[in-house]
Protein backbone atom coordinates (compact mmCIF):
# COMPACT_ATOMS: atom_id res chain seq x y z
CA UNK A 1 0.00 0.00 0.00
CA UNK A 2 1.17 3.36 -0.73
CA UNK A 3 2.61 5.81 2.08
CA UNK A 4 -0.61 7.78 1.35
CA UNK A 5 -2.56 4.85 2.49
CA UNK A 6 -3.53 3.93 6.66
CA UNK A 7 -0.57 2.00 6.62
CA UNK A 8 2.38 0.86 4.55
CA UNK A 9 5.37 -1.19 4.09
CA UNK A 10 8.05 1.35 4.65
CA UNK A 11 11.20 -1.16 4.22
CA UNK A 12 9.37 -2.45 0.89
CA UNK A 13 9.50 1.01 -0.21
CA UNK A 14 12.98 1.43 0.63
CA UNK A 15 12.16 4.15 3.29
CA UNK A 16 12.11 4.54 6.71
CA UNK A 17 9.86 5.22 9.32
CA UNK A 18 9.39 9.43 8.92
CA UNK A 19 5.98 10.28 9.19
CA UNK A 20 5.16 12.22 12.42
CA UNK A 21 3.33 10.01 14.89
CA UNK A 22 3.88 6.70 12.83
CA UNK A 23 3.81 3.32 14.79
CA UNK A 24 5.77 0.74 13.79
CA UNK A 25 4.57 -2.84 13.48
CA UNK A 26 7.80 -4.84 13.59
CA UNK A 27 7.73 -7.51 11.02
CA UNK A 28 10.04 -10.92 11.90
CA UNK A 29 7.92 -13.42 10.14
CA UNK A 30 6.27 -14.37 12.40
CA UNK A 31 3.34 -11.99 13.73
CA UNK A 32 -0.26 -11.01 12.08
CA UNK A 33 1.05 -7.50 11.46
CA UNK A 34 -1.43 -6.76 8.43
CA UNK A 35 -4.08 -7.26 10.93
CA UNK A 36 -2.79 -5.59 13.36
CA UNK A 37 -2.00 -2.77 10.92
CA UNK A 38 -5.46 -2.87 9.41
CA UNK A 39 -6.97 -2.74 13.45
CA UNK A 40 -4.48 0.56 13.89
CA UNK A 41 -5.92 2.38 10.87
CA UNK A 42 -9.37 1.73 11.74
CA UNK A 43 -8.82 3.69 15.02
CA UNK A 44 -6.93 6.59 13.20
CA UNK A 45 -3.71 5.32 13.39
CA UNK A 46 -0.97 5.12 10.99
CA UNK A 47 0.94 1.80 11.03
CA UNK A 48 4.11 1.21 9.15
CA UNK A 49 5.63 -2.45 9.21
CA UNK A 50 9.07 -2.41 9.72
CA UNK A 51 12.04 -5.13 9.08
CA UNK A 52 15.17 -3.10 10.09
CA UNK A 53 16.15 -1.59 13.43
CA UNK A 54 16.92 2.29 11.69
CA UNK A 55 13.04 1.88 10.98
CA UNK A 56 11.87 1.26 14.13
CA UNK A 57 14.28 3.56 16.20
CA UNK A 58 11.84 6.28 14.00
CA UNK A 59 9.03 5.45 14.96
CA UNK A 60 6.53 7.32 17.88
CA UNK A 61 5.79 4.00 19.01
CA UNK A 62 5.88 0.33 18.66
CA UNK A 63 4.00 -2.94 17.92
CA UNK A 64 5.33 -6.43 18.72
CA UNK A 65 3.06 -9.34 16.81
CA UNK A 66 3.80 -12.09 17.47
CA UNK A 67 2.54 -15.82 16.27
CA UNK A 68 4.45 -19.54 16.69
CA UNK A 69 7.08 -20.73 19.15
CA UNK A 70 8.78 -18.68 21.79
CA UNK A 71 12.41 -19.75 20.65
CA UNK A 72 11.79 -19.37 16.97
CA UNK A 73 10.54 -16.03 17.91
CA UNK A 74 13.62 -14.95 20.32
CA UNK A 75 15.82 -16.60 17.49
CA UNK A 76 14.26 -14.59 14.41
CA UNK A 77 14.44 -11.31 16.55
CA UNK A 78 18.15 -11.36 17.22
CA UNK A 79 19.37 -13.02 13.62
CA UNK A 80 17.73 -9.42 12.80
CA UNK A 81 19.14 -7.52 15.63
CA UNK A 82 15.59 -6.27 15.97
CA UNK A 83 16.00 -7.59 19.84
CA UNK A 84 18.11 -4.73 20.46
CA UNK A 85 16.24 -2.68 18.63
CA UNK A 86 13.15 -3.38 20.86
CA UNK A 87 15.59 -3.00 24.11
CA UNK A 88 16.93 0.17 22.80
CA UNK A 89 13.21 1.56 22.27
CA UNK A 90 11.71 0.70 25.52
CA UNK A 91 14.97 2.58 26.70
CA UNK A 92 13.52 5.45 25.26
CA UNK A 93 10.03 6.34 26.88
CA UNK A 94 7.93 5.92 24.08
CA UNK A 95 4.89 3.61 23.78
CA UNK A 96 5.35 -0.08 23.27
CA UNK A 97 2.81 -2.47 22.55
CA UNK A 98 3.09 -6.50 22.51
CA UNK A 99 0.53 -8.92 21.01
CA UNK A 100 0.09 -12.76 21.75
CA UNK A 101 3.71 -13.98 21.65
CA UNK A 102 5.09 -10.73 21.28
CA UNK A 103 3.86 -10.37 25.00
CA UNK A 104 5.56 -13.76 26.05
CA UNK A 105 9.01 -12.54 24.63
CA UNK A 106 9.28 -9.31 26.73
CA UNK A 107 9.40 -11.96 29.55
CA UNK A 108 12.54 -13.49 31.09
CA UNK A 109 12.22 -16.87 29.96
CA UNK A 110 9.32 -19.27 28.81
CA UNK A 111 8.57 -23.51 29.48
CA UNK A 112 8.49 -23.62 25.77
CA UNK A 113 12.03 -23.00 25.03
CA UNK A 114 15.52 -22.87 26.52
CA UNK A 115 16.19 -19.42 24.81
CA UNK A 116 15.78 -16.08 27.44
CA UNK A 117 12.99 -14.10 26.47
CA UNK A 118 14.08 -10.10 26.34
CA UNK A 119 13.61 -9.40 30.18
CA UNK A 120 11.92 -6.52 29.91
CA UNK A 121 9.65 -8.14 31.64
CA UNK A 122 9.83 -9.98 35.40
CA UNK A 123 8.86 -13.81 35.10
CA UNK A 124 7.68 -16.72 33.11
CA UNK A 125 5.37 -18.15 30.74
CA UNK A 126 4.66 -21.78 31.32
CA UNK A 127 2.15 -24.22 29.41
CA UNK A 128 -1.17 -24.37 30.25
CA UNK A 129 -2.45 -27.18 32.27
CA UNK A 130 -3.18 -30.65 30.80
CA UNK A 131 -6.64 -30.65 32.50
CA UNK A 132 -7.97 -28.36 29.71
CA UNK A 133 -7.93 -28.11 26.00
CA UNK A 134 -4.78 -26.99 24.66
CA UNK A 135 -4.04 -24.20 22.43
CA UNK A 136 -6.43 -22.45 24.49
CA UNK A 137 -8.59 -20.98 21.09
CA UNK A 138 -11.51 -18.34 21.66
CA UNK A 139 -13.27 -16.25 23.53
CA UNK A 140 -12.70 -15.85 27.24
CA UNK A 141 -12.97 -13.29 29.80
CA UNK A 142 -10.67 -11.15 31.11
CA UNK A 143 -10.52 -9.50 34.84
CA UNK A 144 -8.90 -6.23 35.49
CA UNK A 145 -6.61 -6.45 38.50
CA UNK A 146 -4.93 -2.97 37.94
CA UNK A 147 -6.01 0.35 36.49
CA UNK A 148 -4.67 1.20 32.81
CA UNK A 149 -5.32 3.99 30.37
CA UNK A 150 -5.57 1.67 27.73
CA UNK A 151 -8.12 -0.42 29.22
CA UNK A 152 -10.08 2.55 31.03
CA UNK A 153 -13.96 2.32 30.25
CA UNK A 154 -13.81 -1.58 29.39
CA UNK A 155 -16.05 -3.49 32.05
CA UNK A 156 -14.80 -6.65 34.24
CA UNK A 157 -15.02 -10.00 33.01
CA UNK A 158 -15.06 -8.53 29.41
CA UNK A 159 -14.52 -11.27 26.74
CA UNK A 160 -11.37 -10.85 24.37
CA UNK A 161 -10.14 -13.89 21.67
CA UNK A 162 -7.49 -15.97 22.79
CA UNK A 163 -4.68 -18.38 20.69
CA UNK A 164 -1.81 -19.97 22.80
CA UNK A 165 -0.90 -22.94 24.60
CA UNK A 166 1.66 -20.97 27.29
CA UNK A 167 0.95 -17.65 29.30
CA UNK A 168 2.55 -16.07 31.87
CA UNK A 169 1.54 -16.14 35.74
CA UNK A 170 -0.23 -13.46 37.59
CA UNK A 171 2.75 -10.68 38.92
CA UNK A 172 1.63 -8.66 41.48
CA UNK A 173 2.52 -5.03 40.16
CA UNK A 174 2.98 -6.14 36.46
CA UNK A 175 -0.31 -7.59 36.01
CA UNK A 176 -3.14 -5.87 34.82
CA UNK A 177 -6.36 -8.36 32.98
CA UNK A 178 -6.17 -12.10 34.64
CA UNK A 179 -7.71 -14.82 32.80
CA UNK A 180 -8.83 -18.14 34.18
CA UNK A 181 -8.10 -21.07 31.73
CA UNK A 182 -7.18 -24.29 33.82
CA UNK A 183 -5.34 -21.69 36.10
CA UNK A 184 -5.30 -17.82 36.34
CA UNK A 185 -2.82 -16.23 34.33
CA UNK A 186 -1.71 -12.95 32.58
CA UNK A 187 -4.18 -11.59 29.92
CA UNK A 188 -2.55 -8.05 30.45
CA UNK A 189 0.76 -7.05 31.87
CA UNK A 190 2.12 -3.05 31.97
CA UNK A 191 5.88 -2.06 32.97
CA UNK A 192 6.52 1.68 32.48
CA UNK A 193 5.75 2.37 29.17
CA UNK A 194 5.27 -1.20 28.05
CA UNK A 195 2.02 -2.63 27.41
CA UNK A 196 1.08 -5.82 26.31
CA UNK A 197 -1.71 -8.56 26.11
CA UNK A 198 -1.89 -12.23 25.79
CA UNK A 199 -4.99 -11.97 23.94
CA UNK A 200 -5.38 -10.24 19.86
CA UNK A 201 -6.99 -6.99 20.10
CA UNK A 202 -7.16 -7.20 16.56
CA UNK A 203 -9.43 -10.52 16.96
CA UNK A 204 -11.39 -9.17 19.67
CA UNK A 205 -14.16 -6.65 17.89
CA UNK A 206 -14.97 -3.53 19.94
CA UNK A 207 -13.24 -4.10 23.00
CA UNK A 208 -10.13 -4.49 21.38
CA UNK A 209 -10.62 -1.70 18.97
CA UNK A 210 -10.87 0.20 22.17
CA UNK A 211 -7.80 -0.49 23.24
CA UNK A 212 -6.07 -0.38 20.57
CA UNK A 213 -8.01 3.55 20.17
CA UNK A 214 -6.62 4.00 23.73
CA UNK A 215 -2.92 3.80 22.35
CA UNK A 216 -3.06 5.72 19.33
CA UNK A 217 -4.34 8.52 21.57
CA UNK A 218 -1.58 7.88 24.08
CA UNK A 219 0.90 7.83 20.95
CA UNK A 220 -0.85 11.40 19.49
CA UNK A 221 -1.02 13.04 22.71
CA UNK A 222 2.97 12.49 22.56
């Protein structure tokens, strides 16, 4: 799509990331970033997917997709040295937003895989219990346990669409949405300016719209 467009492929192009107030949805292979870009645009958002770290350092703020296996993820973001580039953003201030895996990797270290996750972070993600069907797939409720602007105005026990088989425990501080599937875990976390959510905005019709509203504003208001 063309840089006139809601969103656009700015490495594709052979640009970077310029345009005031563009977010960057970081493309590693392995995330549902057209999706994701589509769900930014539709909330007034301008979403550029980027490959290369110049192209996210750019950008106002940034997106971490994020679908597949936690070591092919943490494996595909350094043979890019886009883990730095993450590391080096969060460094900065500005907004950063995980999705689905992308949430798992800002953690130390998952059951999936021996790799570290990128410790931005505290904890682990471990695999859901046996006792219930895994990948947990579909709708589910989440529970706020902390306030967040991005989640301010959605009601309790709000339901929001779910694919994984591994999520992180509860963290008393980090935590914001808890989910009960075979055992309460993470649906939300928030360090600093890091945001993320185990479940896909994109996926989840209003309520995710919402939030995904709630950060574009956060990114526009600067």
């Amino acid at each position: 799509m063309r840089p006139d467009g809601p969103w656009h492929d700015a490495q594709h192009e052979g640009d970077l990331v310029t345009r005031p107030g563009s977010i960057a949805v970081l493309d590693y292979g392995m995330g549902n970033l057209h999706s994701v870009s589509r769900a930014i645009a539709k909330v007034g958002g301008y979403a550029e997917m980027a490959r290369e770290p110049e192209a996210v350092g750019r950008a106002a703020a940034l997106v971490i997709p994020g679908v597949g296996a936690f070591g092919a993820c943490v494996r595909a973001l350094k043979d890019r040295g886009l883990d730095r580039a993450i590391l080096d953003f969060v460094a900065t201030g500005r907004p950063v937003f995980g999705v689905c895996l992308g949430m798992q990797v800002l953690f130390e270290e998952s059951d999936e895989d021996p790799d570290e996750g990128l410790s931005i972070v505290p904890g682990r993600s471990r695999k859901l219990p046996s006792d219930v069907k895994v990948p947990h797939m579909g709708w589910n409720t989440v529970d706020w346990s902390a306030e967040h602007p991005y989640v301010d105005g959605i009601p309790r026990e709000t339901r929001f669409y779910f694919v994984h088989s591994y999520a992180p425990d509860v963290i008393e501080g980090t935590t914001v949405g808890i989910t009960d599937y075979g055992r309460p875990f993470s649906a939300v976390v928030a360090k600093d300016n890091v945001f993320a959510t185990q479940f896909h905005p994109e996926k989840s019709a209003d309520a995710g719209l919402q939030i995904y509203a709630s950060f574009v504003k956060a990114v526009s208001d600067g």
